[in-house]
Protein backbone atom coordinates (compact mmCIF):
# COMPACT_ATOMS: atom_id res chain seq x y z
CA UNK A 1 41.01 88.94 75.18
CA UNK A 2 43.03 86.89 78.23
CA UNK A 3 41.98 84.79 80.53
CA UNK A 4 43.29 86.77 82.75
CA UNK A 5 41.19 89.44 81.83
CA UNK A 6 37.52 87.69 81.38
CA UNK A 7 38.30 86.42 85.02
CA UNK A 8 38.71 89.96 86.36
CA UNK A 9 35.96 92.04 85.04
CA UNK A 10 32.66 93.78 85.90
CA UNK A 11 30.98 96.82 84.88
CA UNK A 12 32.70 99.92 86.51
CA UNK A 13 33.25 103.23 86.66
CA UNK A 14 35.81 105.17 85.97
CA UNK A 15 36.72 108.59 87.64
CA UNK A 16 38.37 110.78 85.39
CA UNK A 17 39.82 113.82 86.08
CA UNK A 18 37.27 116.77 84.62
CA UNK A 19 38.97 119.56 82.09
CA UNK A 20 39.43 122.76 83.41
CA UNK A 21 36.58 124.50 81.50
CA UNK A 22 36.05 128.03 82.71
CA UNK A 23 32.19 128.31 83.42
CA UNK A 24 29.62 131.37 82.36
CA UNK A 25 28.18 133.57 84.66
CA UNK A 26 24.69 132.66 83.41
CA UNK A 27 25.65 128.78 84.23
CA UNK A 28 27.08 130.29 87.40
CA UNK A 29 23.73 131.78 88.38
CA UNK A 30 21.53 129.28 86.76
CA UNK A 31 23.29 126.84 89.19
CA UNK A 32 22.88 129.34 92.22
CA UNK A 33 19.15 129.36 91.02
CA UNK A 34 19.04 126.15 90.89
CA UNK A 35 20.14 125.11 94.62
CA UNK A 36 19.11 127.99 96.35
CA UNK A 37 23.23 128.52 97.12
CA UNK A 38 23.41 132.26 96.82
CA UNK A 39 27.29 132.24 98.00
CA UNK A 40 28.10 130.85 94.67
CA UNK A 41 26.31 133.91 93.26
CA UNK A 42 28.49 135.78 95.50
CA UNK A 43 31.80 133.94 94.68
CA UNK A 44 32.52 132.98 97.92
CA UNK A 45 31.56 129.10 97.83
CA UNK A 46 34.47 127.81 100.63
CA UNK A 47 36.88 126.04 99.12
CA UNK A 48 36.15 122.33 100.63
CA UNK A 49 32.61 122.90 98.98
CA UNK A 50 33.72 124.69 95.62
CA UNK A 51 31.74 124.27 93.12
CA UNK A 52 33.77 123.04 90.00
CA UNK A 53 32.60 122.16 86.01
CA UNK A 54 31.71 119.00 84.76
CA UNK A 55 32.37 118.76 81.10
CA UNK A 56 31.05 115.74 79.15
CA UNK A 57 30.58 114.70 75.40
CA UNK A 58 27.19 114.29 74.14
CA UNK A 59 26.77 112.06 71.51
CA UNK A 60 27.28 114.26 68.68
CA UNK A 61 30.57 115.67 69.88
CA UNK A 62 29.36 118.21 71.59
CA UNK A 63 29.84 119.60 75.19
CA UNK A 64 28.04 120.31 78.24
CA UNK A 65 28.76 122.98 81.31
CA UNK A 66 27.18 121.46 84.35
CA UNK A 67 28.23 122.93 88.12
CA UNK A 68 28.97 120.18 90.77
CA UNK A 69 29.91 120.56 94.04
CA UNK A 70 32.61 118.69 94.93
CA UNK A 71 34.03 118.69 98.85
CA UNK A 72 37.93 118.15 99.16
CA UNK A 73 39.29 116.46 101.81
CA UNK A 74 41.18 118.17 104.50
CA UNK A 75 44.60 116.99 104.30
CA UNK A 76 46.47 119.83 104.74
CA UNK A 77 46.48 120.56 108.56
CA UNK A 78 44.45 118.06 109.74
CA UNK A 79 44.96 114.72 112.03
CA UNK A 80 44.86 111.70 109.89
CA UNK A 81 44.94 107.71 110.90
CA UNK A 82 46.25 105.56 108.49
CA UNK A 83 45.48 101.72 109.46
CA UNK A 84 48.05 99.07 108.30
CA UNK A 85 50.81 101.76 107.76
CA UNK A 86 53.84 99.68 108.97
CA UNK A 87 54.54 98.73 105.72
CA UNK A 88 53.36 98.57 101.68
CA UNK A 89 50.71 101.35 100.35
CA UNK A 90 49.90 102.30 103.93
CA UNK A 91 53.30 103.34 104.98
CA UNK A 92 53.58 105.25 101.35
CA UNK A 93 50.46 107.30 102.26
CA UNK A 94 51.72 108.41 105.36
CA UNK A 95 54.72 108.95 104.10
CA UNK A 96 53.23 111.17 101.93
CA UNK A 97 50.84 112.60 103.83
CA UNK A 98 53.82 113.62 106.62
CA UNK A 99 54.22 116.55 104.54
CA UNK A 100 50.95 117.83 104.96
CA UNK A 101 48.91 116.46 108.08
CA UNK A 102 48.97 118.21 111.68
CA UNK A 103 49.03 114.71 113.08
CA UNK A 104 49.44 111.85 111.87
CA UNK A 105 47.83 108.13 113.74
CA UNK A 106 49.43 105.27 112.48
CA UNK A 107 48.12 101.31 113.32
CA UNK A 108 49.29 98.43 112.86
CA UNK A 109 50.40 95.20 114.52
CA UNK A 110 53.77 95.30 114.05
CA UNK A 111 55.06 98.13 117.09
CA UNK A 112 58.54 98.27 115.56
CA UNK A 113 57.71 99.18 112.17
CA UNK A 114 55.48 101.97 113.59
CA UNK A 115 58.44 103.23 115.94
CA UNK A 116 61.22 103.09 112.95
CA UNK A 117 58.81 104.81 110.42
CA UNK A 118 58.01 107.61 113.79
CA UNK A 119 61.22 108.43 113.72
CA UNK A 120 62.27 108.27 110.42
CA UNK A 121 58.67 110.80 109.95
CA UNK A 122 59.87 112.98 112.64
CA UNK A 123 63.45 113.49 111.02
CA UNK A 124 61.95 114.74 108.10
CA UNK A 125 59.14 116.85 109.52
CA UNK A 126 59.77 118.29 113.25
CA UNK A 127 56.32 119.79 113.81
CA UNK A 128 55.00 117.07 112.48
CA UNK A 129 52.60 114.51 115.54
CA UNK A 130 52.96 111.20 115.45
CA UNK A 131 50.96 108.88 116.95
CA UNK A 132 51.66 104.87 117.13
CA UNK A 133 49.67 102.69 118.46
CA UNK A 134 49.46 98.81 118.62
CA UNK A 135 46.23 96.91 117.32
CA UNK A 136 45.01 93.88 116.48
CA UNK A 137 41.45 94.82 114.17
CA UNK A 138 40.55 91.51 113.84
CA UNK A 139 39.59 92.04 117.59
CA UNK A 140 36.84 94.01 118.14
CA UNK A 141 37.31 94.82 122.13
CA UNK A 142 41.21 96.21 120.62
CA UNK A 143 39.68 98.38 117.69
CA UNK A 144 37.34 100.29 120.48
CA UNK A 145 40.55 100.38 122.99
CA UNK A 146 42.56 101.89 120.48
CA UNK A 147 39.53 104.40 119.25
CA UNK A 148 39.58 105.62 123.24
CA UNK A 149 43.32 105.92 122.69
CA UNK A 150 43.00 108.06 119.88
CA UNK A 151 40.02 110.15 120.79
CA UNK A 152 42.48 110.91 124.11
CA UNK A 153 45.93 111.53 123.01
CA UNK A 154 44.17 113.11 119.14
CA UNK A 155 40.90 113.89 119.27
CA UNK A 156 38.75 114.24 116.52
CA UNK A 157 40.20 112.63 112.91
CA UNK A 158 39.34 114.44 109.88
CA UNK A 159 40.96 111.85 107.83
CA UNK A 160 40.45 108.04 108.03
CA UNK A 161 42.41 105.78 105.81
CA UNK A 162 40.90 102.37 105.75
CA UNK A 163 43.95 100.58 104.54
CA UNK A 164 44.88 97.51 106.36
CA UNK A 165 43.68 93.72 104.73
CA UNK A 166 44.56 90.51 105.09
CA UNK A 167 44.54 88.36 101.95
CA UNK A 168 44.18 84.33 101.64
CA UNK A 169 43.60 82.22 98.19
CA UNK A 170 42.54 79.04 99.31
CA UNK A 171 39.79 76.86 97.68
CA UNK A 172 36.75 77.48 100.16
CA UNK A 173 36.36 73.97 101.13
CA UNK A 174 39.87 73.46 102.13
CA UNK A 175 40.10 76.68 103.82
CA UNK A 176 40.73 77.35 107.62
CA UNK A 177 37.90 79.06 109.33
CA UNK A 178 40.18 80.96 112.05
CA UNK A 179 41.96 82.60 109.29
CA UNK A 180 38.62 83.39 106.92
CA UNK A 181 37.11 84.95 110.31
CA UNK A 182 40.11 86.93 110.60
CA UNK A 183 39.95 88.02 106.79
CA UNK A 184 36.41 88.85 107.52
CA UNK A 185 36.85 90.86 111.12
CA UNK A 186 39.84 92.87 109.30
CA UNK A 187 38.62 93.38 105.88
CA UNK A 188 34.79 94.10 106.42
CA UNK A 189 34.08 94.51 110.48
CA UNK A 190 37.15 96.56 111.49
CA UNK A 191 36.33 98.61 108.48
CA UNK A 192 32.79 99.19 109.38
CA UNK A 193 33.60 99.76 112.99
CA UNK A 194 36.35 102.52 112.43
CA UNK A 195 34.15 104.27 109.98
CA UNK A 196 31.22 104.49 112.21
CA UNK A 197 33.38 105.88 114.86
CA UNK A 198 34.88 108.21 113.48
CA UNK A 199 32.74 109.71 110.82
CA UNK A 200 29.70 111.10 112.71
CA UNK A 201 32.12 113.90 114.05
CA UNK A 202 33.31 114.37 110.17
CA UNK A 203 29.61 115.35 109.11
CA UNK A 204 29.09 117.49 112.60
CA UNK A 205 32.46 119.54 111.48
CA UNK A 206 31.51 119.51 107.98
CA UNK A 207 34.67 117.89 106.73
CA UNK A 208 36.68 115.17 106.44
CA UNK A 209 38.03 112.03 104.22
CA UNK A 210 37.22 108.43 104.08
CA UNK A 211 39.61 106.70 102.18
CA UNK A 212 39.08 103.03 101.38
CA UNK A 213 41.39 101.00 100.04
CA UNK A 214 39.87 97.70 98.04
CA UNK A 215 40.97 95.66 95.21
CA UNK A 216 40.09 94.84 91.99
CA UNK A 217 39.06 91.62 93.44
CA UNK A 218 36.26 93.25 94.91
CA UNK A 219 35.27 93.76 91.09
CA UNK A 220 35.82 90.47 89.80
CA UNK A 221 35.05 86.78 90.84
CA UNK A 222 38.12 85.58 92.20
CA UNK A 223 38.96 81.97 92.13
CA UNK A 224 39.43 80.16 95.09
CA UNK A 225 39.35 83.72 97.16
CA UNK A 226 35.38 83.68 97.65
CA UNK A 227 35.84 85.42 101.29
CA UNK A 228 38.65 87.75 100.21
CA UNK A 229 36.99 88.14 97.43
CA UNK A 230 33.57 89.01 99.26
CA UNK A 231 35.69 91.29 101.74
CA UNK A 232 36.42 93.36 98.86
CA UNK A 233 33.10 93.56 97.46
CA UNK A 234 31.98 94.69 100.53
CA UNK A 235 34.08 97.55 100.36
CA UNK A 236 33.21 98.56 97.12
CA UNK A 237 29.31 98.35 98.42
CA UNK A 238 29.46 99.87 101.25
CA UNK A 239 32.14 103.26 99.62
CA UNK A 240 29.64 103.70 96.95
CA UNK A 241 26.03 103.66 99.73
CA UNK A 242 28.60 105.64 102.02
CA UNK A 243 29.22 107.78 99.67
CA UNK A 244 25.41 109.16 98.72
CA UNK A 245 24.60 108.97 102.04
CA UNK A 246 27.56 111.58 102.90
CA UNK A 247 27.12 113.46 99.78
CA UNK A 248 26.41 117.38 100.56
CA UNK A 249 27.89 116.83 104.21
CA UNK A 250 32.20 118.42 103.26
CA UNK A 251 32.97 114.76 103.50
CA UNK A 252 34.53 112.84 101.11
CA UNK A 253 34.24 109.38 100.49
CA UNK A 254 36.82 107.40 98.03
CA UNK A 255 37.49 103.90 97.03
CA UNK A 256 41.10 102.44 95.26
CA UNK A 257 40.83 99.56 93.68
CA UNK A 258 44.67 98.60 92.98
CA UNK A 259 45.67 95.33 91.12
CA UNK A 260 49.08 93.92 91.82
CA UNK A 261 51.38 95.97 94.30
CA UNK A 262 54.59 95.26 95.19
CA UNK A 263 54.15 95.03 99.29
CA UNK A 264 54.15 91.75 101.64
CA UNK A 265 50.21 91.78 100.95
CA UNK A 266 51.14 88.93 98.43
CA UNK A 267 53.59 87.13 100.72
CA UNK A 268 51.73 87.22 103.88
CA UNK A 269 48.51 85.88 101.69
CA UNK A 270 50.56 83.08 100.42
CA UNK A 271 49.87 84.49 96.95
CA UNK A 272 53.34 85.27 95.72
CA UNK A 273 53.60 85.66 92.18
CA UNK A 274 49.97 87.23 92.27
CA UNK A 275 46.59 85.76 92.88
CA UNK A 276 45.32 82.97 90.26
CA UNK A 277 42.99 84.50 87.83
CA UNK A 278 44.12 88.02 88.83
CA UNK A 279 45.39 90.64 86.09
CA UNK A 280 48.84 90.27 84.67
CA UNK A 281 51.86 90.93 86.00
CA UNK A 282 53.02 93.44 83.72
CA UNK A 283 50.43 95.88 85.37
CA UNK A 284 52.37 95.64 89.06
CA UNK A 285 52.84 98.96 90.00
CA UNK A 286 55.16 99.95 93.43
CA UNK A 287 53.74 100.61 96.59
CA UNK A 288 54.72 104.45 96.35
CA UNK A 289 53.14 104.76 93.09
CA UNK A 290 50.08 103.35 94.45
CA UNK A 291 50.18 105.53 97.22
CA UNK A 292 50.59 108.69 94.81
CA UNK A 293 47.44 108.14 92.89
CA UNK A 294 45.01 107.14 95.63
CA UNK A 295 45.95 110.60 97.71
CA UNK A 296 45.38 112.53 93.81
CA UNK A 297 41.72 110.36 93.51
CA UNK A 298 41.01 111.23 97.24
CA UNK A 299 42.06 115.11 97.14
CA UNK A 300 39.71 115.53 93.57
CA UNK A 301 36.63 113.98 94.98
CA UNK A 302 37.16 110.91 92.62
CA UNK A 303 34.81 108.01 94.04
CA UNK A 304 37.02 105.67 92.24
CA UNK A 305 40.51 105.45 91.76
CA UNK A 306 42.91 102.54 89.76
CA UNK A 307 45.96 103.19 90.32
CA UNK A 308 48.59 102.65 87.44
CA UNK A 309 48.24 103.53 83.52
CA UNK A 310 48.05 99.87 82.49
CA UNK A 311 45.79 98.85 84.94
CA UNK A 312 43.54 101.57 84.40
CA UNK A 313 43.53 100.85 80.92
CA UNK A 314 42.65 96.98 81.58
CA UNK A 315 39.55 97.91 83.48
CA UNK A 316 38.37 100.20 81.14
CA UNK A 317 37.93 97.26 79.45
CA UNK A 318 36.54 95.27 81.66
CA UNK A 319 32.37 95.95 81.14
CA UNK A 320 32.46 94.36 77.64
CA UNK A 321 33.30 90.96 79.48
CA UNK A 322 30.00 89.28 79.64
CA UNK A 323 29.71 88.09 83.23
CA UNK A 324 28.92 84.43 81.95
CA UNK A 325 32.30 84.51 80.46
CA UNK A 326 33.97 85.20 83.78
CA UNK A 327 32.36 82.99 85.86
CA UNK A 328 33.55 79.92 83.48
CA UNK A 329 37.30 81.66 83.60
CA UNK A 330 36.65 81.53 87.19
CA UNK A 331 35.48 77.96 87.74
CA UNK A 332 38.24 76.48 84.91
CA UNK A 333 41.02 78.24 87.05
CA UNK A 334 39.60 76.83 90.10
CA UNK A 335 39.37 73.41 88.75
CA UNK A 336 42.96 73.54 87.46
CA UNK A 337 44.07 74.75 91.35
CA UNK A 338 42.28 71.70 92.72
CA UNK A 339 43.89 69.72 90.24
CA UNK A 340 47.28 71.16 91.02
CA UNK A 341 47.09 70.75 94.59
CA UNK A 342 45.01 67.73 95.94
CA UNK A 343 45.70 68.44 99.73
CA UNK A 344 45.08 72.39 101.18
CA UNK A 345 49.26 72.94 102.32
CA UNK A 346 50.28 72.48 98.94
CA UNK A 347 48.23 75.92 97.42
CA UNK A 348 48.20 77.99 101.05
């Protein structure tokens, strides 16, 4: 087993997309017995609350009917807001989502990018609504300017795409606090905020779609990344609580957990090449790709999604690391970075 692969390891889960198992009509009405739903007695469960099979192996090979509702989230028709969607996997989901979505709400920093991908949106889907709008959401005052922006020109969102992060690798005691606070108001408080804005009206309607994008980082101890790093385990905490605490409401609540993607994430983090003590390169997957299998996760309820075969693969793997074995990967590639690079410029 690599290095590589000790360092970037916990136990997980993996959501895997459920055969297509026809159930009985006595599991159909013990199930109707069972939660007191008599529309799926009827047949005429709604769609976003359908209740679909879940088919797993016993032990000794055998298999097991069990009805689970499972809420969809309404992408087709509705107003979605992408954050960090002038460029990498948030422009690729809504690209992809153009197709689909009433409206689209795009943020980011960058104005331009926004405008360009508008109008390159627009060309391809007339009918489609666009919205752009400038923010900075490692300022708080600009995320609730930009929520009154949206809840005027919009209204309410049925789909919120938690995508923007900022990355940084430095060695904690050579790091520079402006940018960790920055890591930490984008990654965890912007999150937060937007959620709790936006979500009450999601369980009032009874649907909608949370979409968080992570990193496998946030499943791993990360050398010299412990506030990236911690940014990401926040978001895998607070996706899985959010997610039981939404659970019966129509909304949906999904995490991706992508390893390397080729985007500016690794540029603007000063991590080209990947992060030290990440997963190997041979796993990079493309931004579009990316984008693909998080919408496919989101749209079949999966509560966790890793995008890419290889990848997926590699963290299958991942809970027979013993978690004594990847702190000591951890702390030996953090020793040879400090080693490497005596002053802070030379590994920023």
């Amino acid at each position: 087993m690599t290095a590589a692969l000790a360092v970037f390891a916990r136990p997980s889960t993996l959501a895997d997309r459920p055969p297509d198992v026809d159930a009985t009509l006595s599991a159909a009405a013990e199930y109707a017995a069972q939660t007191g739903n008599r529309a799926a007695m009827r047949g005429s469960t709604p769609p976003e609350n359908r209740a679909t099979p879940d088919t797993r192996s016993t032990r000794f090979g055998r298999k097991r009917c069990v009805m689970s509702t499972v809420a969809v989230p309404p992408l087709d028709g509705g107003n979605a807001l992408v954050t960090g969607a002038s460029s990498g996997i948030g422009r690729e989901v809504a690209t992809q989502l153009a197709s689909r979505a009433a409206t689209l709400v795009l943020l980011a920093r960058r104005t331009q990018l926004l405008e360009e991908l508008r109008a390159t949106l627009l060309a391809q889907h007339p009918h489609l609504q666009v919205v752009v709008l400038r923010v900075d959401l490692s300022d708080e005052a600009d995320v609730d300017r930009v929520l009154g922006e949206v809840h005027r020109q919009v209204g309410p969102i049925d789909v919120l795409v938690n995508n923007a992060g900022v990355g940084d690798q430095t060695l904690f005691d050579r790091a520079d606090w402006d940018r960790l606070r920055r890591v930490l108001h984008t990654n965890v408080l912007a999150v937060a905020h937007l959620t709790a804005a936006l979500v009450p009206s999601m369980v009032a309607r009874g649907r909608g779609g949370v979409l968080n994008i992570g990193s496998g980082a946030g499943l791993a101890i990360t050398p010299a990344g412990a506030v990236y790093c911690g940014s990401k385990h926040f978001i895998d905490g607070f996706s899985e609580a959010l997610r039981a605490d939404l659970a019966g409401t129509g909304v949906v609540v999904t995490q991706v957990c992508p390893g390397p993607v080729d985007s500016e994430f690794d540029r603007v983090a000063g991590t080209e090449g990947g992060m030290a003590g990440g997963p190997p390169q041979f796993v990079r997957i493309t931004a579009g790709q990316c984008a693909r299998e998080a919408l496919a996760g989101f749209e079949r309820g999966a509560p966790l999604v890793f995008p890419g075969r290889p990848y997926r693969l590699l963290m299958t793997m991942l809970p027979f690391v013993p978690r004594s074995v990847q702190r000591r990967q951890a702390a030996n590639a953090a020793r040879r970075l400090r080693q490497a690079a005596p002053s802070d410029a030379a590994i920023r």
